[in-house]
Protein backbone atom coordinates (compact mmCIF):
# COMPACT_ATOMS: atom_id res chain seq x y z
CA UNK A 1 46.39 0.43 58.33
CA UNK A 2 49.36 -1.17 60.28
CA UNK A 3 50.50 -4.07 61.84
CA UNK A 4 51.74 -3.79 65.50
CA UNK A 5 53.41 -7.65 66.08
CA UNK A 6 55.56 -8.38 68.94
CA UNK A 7 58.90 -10.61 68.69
CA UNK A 8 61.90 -11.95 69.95
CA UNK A 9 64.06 -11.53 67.03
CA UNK A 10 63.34 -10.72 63.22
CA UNK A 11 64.63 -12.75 60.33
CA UNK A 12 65.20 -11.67 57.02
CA UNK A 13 65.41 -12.88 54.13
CA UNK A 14 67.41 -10.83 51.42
CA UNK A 15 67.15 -10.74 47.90
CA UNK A 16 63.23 -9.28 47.44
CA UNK A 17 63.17 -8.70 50.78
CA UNK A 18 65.36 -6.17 51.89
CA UNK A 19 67.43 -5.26 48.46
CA UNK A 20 66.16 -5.34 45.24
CA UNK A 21 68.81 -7.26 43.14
CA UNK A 22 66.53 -7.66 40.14
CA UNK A 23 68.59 -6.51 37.38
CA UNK A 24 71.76 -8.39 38.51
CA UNK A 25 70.00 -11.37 39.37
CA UNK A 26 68.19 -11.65 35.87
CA UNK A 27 71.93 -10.45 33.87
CA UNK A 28 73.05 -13.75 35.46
CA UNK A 29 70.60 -16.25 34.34
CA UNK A 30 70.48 -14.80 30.96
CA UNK A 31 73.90 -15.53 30.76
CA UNK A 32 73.77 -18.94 32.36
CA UNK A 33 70.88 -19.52 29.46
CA UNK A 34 72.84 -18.26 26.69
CA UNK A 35 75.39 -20.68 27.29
CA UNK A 36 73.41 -23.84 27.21
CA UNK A 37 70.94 -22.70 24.72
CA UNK A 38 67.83 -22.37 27.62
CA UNK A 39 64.89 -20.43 27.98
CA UNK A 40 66.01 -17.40 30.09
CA UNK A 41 62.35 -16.84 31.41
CA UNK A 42 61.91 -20.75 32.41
CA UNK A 43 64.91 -20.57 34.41
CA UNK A 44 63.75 -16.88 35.73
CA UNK A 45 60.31 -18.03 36.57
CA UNK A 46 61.54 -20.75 39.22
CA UNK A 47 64.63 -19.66 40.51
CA UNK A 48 63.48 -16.98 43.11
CA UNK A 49 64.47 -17.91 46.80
CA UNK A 50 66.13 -20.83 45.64
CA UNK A 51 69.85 -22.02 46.34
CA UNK A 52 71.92 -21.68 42.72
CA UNK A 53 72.95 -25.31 42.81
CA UNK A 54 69.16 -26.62 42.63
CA UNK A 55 68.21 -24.01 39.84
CA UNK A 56 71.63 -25.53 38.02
CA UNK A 57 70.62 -28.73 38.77
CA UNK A 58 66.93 -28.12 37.65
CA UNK A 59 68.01 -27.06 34.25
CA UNK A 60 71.34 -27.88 33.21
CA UNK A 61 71.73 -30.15 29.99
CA UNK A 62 72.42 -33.92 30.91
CA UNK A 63 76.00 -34.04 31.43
CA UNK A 64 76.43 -30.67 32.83
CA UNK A 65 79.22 -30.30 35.94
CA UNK A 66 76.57 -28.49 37.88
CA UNK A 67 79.23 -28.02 40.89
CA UNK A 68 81.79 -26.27 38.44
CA UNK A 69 78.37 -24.29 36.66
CA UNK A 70 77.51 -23.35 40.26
CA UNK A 71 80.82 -22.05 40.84
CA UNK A 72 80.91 -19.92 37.51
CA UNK A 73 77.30 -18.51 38.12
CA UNK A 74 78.30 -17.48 41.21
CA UNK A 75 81.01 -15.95 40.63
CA UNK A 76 79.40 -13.58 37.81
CA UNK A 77 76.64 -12.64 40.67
CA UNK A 78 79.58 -11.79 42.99
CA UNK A 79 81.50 -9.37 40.18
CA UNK A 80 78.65 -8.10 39.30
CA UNK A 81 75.95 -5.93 41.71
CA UNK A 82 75.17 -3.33 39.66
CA UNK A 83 71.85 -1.60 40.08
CA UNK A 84 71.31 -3.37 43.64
CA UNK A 85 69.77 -1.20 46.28
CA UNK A 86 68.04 -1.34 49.53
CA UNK A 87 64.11 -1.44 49.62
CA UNK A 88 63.27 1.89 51.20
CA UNK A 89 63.43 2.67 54.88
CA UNK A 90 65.28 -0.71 54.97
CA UNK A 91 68.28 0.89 55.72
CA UNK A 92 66.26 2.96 58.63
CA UNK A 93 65.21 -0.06 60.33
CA UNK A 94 68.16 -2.32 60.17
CA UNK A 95 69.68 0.46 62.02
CA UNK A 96 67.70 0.99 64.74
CA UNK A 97 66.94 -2.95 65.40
CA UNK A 98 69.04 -3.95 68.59
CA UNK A 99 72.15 -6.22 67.91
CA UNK A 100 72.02 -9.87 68.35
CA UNK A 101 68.09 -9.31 67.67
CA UNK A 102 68.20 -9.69 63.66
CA UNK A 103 69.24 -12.25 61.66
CA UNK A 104 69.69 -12.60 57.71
CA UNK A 105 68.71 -15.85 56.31
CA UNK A 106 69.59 -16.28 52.52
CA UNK A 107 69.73 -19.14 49.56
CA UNK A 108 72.63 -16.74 47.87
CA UNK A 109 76.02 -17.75 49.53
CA UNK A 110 78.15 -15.90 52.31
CA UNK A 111 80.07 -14.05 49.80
CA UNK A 112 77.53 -12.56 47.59
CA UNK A 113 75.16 -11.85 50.58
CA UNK A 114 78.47 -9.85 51.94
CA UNK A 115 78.74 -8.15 48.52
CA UNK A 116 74.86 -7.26 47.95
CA UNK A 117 74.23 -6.13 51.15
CA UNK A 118 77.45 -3.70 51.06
CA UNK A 119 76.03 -2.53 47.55
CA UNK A 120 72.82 -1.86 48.92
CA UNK A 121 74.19 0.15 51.65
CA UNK A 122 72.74 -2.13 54.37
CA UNK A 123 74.67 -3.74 57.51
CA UNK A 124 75.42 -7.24 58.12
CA UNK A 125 73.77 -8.86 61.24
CA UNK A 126 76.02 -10.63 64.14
CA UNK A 127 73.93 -13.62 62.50
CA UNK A 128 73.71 -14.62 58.86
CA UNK A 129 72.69 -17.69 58.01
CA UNK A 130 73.03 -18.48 54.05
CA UNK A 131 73.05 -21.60 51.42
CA UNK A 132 76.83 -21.84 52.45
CA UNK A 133 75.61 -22.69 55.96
CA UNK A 134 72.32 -25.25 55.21
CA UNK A 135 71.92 -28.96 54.09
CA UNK A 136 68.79 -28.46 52.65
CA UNK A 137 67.60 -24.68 50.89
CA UNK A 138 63.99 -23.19 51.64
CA UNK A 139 61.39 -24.56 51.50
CA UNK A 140 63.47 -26.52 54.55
CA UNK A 141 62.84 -24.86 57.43
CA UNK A 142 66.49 -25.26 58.29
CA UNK A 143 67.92 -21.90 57.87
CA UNK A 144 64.87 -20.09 59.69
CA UNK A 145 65.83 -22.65 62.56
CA UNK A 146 69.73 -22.30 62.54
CA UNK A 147 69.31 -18.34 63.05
CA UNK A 148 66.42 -18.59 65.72
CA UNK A 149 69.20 -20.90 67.44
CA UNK A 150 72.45 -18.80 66.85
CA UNK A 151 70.36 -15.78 68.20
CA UNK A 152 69.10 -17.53 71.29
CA UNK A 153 65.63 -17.72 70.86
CA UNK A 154 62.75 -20.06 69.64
CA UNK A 155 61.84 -19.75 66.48
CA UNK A 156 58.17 -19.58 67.16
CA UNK A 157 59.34 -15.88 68.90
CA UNK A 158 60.35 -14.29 65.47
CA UNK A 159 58.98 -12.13 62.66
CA UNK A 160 59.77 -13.79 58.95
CA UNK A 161 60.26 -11.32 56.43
CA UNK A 162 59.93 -12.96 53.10
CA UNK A 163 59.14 -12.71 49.33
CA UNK A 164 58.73 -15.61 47.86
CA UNK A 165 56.90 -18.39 47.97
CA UNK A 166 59.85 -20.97 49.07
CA UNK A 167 60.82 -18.39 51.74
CA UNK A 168 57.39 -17.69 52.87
CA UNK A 169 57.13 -21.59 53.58
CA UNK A 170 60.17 -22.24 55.70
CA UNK A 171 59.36 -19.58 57.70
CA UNK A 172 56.24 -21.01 58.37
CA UNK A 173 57.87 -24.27 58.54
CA UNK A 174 60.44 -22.95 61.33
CA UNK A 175 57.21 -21.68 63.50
CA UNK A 176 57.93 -18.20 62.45
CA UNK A 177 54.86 -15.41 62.24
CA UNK A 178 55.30 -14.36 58.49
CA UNK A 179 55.17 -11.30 56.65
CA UNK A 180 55.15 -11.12 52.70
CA UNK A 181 57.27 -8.44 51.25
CA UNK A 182 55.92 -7.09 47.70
CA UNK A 183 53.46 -8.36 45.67
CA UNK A 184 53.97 -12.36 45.56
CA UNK A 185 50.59 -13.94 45.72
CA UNK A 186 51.30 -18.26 46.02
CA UNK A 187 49.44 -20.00 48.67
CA UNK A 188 51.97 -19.16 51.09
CA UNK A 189 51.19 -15.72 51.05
CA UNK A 190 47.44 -15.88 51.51
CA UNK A 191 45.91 -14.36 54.77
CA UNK A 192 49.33 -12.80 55.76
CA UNK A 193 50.04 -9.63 56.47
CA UNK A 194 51.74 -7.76 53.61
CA UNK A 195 53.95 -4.17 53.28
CA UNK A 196 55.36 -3.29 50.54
CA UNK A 197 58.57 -1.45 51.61
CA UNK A 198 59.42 0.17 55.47
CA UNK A 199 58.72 3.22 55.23
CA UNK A 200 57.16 4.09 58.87
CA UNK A 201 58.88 0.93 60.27
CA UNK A 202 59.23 1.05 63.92
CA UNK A 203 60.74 -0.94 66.38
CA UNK A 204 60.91 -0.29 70.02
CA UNK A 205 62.87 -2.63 72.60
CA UNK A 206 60.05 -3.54 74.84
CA UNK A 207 60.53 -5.88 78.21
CA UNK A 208 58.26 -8.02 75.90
CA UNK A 209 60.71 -7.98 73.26
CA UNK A 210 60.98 -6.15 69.80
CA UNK A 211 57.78 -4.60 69.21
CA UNK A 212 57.33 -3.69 65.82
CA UNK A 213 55.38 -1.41 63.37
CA UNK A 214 54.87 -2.00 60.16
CA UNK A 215 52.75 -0.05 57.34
CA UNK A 216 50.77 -2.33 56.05
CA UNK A 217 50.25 -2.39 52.14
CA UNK A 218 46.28 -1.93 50.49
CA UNK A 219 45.87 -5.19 49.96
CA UNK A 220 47.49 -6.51 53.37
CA UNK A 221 45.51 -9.02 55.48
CA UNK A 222 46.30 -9.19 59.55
């Protein structure tokens, strides 16, 4: 089974989405847990799609400097990227997706985005929109609107690519038509269609715009 959807642009998000950062992501959080004395899975349960500074601020003992904890967490995600790679045929797609037609959209900052997506092997868009760049993190539609906007186009014309529930809702938030990556199964993520990696991706530049083919997943609703 596939999906065939036609867009103007497609927005990703990344971590989940197009790299699997898993084992980095959760080496961090332990950390940040060991050194307050926290429950590593609490912290791990929640903090998916969301900015650092709001999973710091979430669970940080009173008192905490949560700009200066911010600053230390993120700078232990930045050294460290080992065991990041790309989903699979991400790396095919990206590269045959027109520039100025793709856009990432991210709650990690600029800098790690820069070094996870180089770890991963992937390329950075013209566009890339992350929690350096936002007032308010997913679920604010905000980012999903800023890259519609930098890449010329209404948001209601683009393809969300998203795995979590926080991402899933901006998207919808920002008008986009989205797609859940992996097996996340909140509310969000009910009645959408659903792939698992992009392996038989296709995209062809249409006088409609992008027109895209995805493999849909077993369980995948269209």
């Amino acid at each position: 089974m596939g999906i065939v959807v036609t867009a103007q642009a497609l927005l990703f998000d990344m971590d989940g989405t197009l790299i699997d950062s898993t084992e980095a992501v959760e080496r961090t959080w332990r950390r940040f847990a060991a050194r307050h004395g926290l429950d590593a899975a609490e912290i791990l349960a929640g903090a998916h799609g969301q900015r650092t500074v709001e999973t710091v601020a979430e669970h940080a003992p009173p008192g905490t400097d949560v700009a200066a904890e911010t600053a230390w967490l993120v700078a232990q995600d930045v050294a460290d990227t080992r065991g990041t790679v790309a989903l699979p045929g991400a790396a095919d797609l990206l590269a045959a997706l027109p520039r100025g037609r793709w856009a990432l959209v991210t709650s990690a900052g600029r800098e790690l985005a820069e070094r996870r997506m180089a770890a991963a092997g992937l390329p950075l868009p013209e566009v890339l929109v992350s929690a350096d760049d936002v007032r308010r993190g997913k679920p604010d539609p905000e980012g999903y609107r800023t890259a519609a906007t930098l890449l010329g186009t209404d948001p209601r014309a683009t393809v969300v690519f998203e795995d979590a529930e926080a991402g899933l809702l901006a998207g919808r938030a920002a008008g986009g038509y989205t797609v859940v990556v992996g097996p996340h199964e909140g509310a969000a993520a009910e009645g959408r269609p659903r792939i698992t990696d992009y392996l038989g991706a296709h995209c062809a530049d249409t006088d409609d715009g992008l027109r895209l083919t995805l493999r849909a997943s077993a369980t995948a609703t269209v």
